[in-house]
Every structure is written in structure tokens, then in C-alpha cells.
Protein backbone atom coordinates (compact mmCIF):
# COMPACT_ATOMS: atom_id res chain seq x y z
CA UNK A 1 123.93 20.54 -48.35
CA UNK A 2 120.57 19.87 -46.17
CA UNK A 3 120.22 22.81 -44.09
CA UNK A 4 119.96 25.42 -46.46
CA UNK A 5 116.98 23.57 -48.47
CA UNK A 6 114.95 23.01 -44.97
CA UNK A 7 115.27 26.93 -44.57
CA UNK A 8 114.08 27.67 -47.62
CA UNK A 9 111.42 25.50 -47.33
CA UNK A 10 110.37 26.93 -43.74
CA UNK A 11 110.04 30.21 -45.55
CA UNK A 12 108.11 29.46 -48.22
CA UNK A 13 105.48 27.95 -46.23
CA UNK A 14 105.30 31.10 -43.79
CA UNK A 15 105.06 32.91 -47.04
CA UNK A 16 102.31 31.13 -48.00
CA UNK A 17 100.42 31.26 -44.99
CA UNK A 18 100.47 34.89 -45.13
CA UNK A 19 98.95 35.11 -48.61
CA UNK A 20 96.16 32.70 -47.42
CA UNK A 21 94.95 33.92 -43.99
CA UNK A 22 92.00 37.21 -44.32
CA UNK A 23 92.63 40.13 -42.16
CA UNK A 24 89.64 39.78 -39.64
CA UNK A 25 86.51 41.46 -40.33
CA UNK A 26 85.95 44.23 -37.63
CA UNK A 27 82.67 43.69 -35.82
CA UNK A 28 80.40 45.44 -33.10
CA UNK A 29 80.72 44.58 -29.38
CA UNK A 30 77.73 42.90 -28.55
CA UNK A 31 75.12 45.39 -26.94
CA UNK A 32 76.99 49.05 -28.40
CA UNK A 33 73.93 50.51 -30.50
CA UNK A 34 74.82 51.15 -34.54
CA UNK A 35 74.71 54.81 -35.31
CA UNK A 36 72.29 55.66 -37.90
CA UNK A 37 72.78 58.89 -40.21
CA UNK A 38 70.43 61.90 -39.45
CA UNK A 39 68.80 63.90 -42.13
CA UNK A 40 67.90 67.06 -41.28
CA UNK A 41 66.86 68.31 -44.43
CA UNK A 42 63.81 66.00 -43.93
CA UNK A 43 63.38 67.32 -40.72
CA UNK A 44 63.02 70.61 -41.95
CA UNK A 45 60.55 69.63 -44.84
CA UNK A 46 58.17 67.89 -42.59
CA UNK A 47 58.00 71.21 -40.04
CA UNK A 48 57.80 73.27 -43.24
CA UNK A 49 54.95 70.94 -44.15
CA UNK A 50 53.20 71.35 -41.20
CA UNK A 51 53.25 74.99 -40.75
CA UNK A 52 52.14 75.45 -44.58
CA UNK A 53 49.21 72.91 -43.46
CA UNK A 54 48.01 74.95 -40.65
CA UNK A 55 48.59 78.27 -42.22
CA UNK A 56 45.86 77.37 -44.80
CA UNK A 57 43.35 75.39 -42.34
CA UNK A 58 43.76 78.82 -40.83
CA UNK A 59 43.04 81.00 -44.07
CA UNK A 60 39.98 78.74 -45.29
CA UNK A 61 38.76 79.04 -41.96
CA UNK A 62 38.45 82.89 -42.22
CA UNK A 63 37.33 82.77 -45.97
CA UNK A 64 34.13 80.75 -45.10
CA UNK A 65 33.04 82.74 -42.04
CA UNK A 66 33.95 86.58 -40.46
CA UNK A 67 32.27 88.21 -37.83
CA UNK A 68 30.23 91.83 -39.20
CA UNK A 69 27.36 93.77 -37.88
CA UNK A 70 24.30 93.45 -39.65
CA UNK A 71 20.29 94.20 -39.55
CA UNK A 72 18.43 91.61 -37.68
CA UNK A 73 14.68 92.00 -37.36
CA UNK A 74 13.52 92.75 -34.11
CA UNK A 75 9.60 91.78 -34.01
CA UNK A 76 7.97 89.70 -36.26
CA UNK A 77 7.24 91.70 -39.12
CA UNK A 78 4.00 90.58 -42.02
CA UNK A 79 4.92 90.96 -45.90
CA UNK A 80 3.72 93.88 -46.80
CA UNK A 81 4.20 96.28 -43.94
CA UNK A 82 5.87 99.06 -43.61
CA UNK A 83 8.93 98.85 -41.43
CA UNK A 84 9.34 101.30 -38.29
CA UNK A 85 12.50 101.42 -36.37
CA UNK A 86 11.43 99.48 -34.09
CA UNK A 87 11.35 96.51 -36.38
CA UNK A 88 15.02 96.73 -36.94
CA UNK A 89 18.42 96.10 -34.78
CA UNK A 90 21.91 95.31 -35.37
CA UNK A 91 23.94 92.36 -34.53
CA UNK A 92 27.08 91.51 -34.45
CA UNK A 93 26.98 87.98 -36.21
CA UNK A 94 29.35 85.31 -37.40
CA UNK A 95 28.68 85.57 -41.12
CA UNK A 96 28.91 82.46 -43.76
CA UNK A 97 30.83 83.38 -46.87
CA UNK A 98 28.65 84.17 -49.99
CA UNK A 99 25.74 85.18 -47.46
CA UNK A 100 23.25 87.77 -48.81
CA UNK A 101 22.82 90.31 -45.33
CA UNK A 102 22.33 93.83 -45.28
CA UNK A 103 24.73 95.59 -43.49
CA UNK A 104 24.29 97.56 -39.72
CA UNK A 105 24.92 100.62 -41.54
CA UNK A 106 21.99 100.51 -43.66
CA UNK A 107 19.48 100.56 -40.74
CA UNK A 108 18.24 103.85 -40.76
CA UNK A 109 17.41 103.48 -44.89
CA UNK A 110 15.70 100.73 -44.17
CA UNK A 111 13.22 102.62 -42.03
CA UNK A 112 9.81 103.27 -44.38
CA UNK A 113 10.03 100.53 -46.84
CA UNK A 114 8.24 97.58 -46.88
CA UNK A 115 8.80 93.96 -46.33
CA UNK A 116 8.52 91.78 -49.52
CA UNK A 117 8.36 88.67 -46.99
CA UNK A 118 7.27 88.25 -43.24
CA UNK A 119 10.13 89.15 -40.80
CA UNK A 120 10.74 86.42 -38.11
CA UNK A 121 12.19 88.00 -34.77
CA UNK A 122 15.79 87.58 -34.66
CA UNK A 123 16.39 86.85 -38.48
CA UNK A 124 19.12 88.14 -40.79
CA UNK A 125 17.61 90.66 -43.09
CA UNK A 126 18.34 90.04 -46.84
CA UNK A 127 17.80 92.53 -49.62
CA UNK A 128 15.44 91.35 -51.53
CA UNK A 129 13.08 90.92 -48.25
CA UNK A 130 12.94 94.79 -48.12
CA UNK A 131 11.80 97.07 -51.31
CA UNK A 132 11.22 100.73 -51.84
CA UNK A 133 8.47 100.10 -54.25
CA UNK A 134 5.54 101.93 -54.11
CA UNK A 135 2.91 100.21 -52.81
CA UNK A 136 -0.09 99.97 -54.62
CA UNK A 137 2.59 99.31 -57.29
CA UNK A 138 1.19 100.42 -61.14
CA UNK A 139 -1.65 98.36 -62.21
CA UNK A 140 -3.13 97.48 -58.68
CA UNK A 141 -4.95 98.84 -56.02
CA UNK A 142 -6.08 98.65 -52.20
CA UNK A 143 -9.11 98.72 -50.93
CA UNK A 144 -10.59 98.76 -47.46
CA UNK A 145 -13.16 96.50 -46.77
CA UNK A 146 -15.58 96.35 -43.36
CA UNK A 147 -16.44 92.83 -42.19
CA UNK A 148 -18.28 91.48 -39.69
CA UNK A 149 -17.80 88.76 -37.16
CA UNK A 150 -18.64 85.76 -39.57
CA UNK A 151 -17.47 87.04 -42.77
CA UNK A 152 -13.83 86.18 -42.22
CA UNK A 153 -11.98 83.65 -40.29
CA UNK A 154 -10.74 84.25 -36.95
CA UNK A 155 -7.36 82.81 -37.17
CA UNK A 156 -4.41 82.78 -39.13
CA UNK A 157 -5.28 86.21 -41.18
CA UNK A 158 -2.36 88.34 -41.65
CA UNK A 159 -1.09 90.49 -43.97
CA UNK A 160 0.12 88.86 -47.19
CA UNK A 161 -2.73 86.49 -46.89
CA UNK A 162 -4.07 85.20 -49.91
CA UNK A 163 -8.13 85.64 -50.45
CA UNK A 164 -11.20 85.46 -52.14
CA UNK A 165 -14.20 87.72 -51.48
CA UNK A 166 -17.19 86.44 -52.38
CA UNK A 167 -20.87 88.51 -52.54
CA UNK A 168 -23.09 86.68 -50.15
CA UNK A 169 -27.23 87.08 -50.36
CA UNK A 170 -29.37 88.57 -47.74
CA UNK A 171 -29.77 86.80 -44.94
CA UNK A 172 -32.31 84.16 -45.53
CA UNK A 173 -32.92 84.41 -49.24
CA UNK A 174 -32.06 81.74 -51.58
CA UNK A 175 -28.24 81.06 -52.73
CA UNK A 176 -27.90 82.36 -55.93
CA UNK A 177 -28.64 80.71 -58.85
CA UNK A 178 -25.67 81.99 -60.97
CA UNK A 179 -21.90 82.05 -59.67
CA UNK A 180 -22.01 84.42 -57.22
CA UNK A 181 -19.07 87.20 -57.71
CA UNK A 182 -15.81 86.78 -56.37
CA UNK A 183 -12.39 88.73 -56.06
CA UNK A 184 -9.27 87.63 -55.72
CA UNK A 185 -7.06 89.51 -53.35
CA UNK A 186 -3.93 90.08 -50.58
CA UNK A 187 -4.63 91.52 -47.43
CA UNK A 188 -2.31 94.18 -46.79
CA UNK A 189 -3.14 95.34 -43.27
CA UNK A 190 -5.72 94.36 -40.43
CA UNK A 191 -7.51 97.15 -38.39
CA UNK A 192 -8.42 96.85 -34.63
CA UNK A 193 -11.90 96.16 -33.83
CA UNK A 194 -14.19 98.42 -33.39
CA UNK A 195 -17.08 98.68 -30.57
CA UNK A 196 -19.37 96.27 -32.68
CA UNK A 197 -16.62 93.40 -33.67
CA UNK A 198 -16.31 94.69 -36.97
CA UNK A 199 -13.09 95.98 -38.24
CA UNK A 200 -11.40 97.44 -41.76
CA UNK A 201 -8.95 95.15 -43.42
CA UNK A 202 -6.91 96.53 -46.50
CA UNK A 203 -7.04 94.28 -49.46
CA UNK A 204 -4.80 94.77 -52.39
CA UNK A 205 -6.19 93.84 -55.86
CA UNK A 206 -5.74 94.70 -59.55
CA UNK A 207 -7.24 97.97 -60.85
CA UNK A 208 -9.52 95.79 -62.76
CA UNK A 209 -11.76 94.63 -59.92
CA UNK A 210 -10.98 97.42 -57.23
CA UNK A 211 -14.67 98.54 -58.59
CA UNK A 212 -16.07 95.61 -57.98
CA UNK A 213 -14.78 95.17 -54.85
CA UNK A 214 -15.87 98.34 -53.27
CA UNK A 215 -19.51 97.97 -54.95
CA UNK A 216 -19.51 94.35 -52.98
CA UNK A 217 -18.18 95.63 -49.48
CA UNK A 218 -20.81 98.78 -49.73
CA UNK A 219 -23.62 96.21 -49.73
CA UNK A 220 -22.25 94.59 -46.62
CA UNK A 221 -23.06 91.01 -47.65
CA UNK A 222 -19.41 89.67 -48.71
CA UNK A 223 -17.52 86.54 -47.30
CA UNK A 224 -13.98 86.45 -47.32
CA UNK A 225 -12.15 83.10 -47.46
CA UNK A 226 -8.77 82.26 -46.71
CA UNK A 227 -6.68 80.76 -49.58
CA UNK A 228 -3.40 78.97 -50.48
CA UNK A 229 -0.63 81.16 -51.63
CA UNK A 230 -0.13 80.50 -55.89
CA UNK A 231 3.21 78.23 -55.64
């Protein structure tokens, strides 16, 4: 019986030709873009990140620097004087952090003392360039001196000068033959001239050799030389 074997054959062999032959592997069309997965919470963190980031450029920026009224000086002031108000402003300044100022409210207390350093025009005022301390202070002592033109240099003498006075001989007699006497001072304050050229300056020296020093600038023979401030 032929024809029932050649039918059975015919369907085994589609049978196996099913089992054999993949299902087709779906594919993009040529020129449609692939859709990539968005992640949003990344998104959000790198905003987050950037706010937090300019949030604290913002905050460090205030920390180092805020604007306050303080005391500028107004004229050049020299060490040692004593301050008027018109020595003194306010200012309304952009401040470093950590910055030792005196504050615009303190103006009028400033008004008597003295300055400890000289006072540039237009400089922030820091405490410890203004003290209430007596002045001659305990153990010292000022005394004015009159000098003529040629006993002290015309230039560059201001108060908290360093200098010596030295006791000069009469005019033409021999130097002396011995170290001549000498005191070591500050000059506190310089007079105005009188009709002659001569004019008091205030020196400030320990008690010790305010005697001398007086005793020297009665005899009207001193010289009084300029010297470098003790480092």
C-alpha cells in the first residue's frame, strides 16, 4: 500500500522543518532612532548639586568680607599726638573677615587720646593705634627744649622721632676732650617758629635724664640729631 507511506513521509519532513527554522529576530528599520531610558533621579541630583554649590560660594563669600562703618583717619596724624575730631571720619567700608577696625560708633571716644602710631589720611583705624594712656606715662618725662636754626635738622622731624641731644661747646672753643653728654629722646610735638627761627620742640625722656636735659637746653649750646627708630 504506497500512498499512505509517501503521506506519512510528506509529513514528517514538514514536521521537521518546523522544528528547524528560528522565528526571525525583530530588527530596527534602518534610520528610526533607538530610545534610550531617562533617569530623572540623576537629573535631580545634579540640579541639587548645583544649587548646594552656589549656595555656599555664596555663604563663604559673605563670611570673608561685609560691608560696616568704621573710623578712618582723616589727616595725617604723628604718633604721639593727641587726636581732635578733626582727625577722625567714618566710612562705610568693605571689611575683610578677622580685620582688627574700630567701629563708626566709637568716634566721639576716640576724641582726646593719643595715637600710638602715625595716622595716614584715609587709613582704617585699629585699636591698638589709639591709647588712653597718660602721656608722660610713669617713669618718663617731657621736656621742652629751644633750638636754634643749626641745632636740628630741617627735614624729616616729626613727632615720634627718635633723638639724641648732645651738649655742644661755645662757639669757637675746642671740642671737648671727654665724651661730651648726650640724651636719648622722642620728640613728642614741634612748635611754630618764632620771630628769630627758633622754636620749642617737646622731647619725651626717662625721669632719669629729664635733669640733665633741661640743665643742657638752659645753656643753649645742644645739638640734636636725628636717629633710627630701636627695631
Amino acid at each position: 500500500m504506497p500512498l499512505p507511506l509517501l503521506s506519512r513521509k510528506k509529513a514528517d519532513d514538514e514536521s521537521s522543518t518546523n522544528e528547524t527554522t528560528p522565528d526571525p529576530v525583530p530588527t530596527a528599520s534602518a534610520g528610526t532612532p533607538i530610545k534610550r531610558r531617562r533617569r530623572p533621579r540623576m537629573y535631580a541630583l545634579g540640579i541639587a548639586l548645583l544649587v548646594v554649590g552656589a549656595l555656599g560660594a555664596w555663604w563663604i563669600t559673605e563670611r570673608l568680607s561685609t560691608t560696616s562703618q568704621v573710623v578712618v583717619a582723616a589727616s595725617d596724624v604723628p604718633e604721639g599726638q593727641v587726636i581732635t575730631a578733626e582727625d577722625l571720619t567714618t566710612n562705610d567700608v568693605n571689611v575683610p573677615s578677622g580685620s582688627a577696625v574700630i567701629a563708626g560708633s566709637e568716634l566721639d571716644s576716640l576724641v582726646g587720646q593719643r595715637a600710638t602710631t602715625s595716622l595716614e589720611e584715609g587709613a582704617l583705624l585699629a585699636p591698638s593705634q589709639i591709647s588712653d594712656a597718660s602721656v608722660p606715662a610713669e617713669g618718663t618725662a617731657i621736656v621742652g627744649i629751644k633750638v636754634a636754626p643749626g641745632q636740628i635738622p630741617t627735614q624729616n622731624v616729626d613727632p615720634g622721632d627718635a633723638v639724641q641731644i648732645v651738649g655742644t661747646p661755645k662757639s669757637g672753643d675746642d671740642p671737648p676732650s671727654g665724651d661730651a653728654p648726650v640724651v636719648n629722646g622722642t620728640i613728642q610735638a614741634v612748635g611754630d617758629p618764632a620771630g628769630d627761627g627758633s622754636f620749642v620742640v617737646d622731647i619725651l625722656v626717662s625721669d632719669e635724664q629729664a635733669g640733665t636735659l633741661s640743665s643742657l637746653s638752659a645753656t643753649e649750646r645742644i645739638g640734636v640729631i636725628l636717629v633710627p627708630e630701636e627695631a
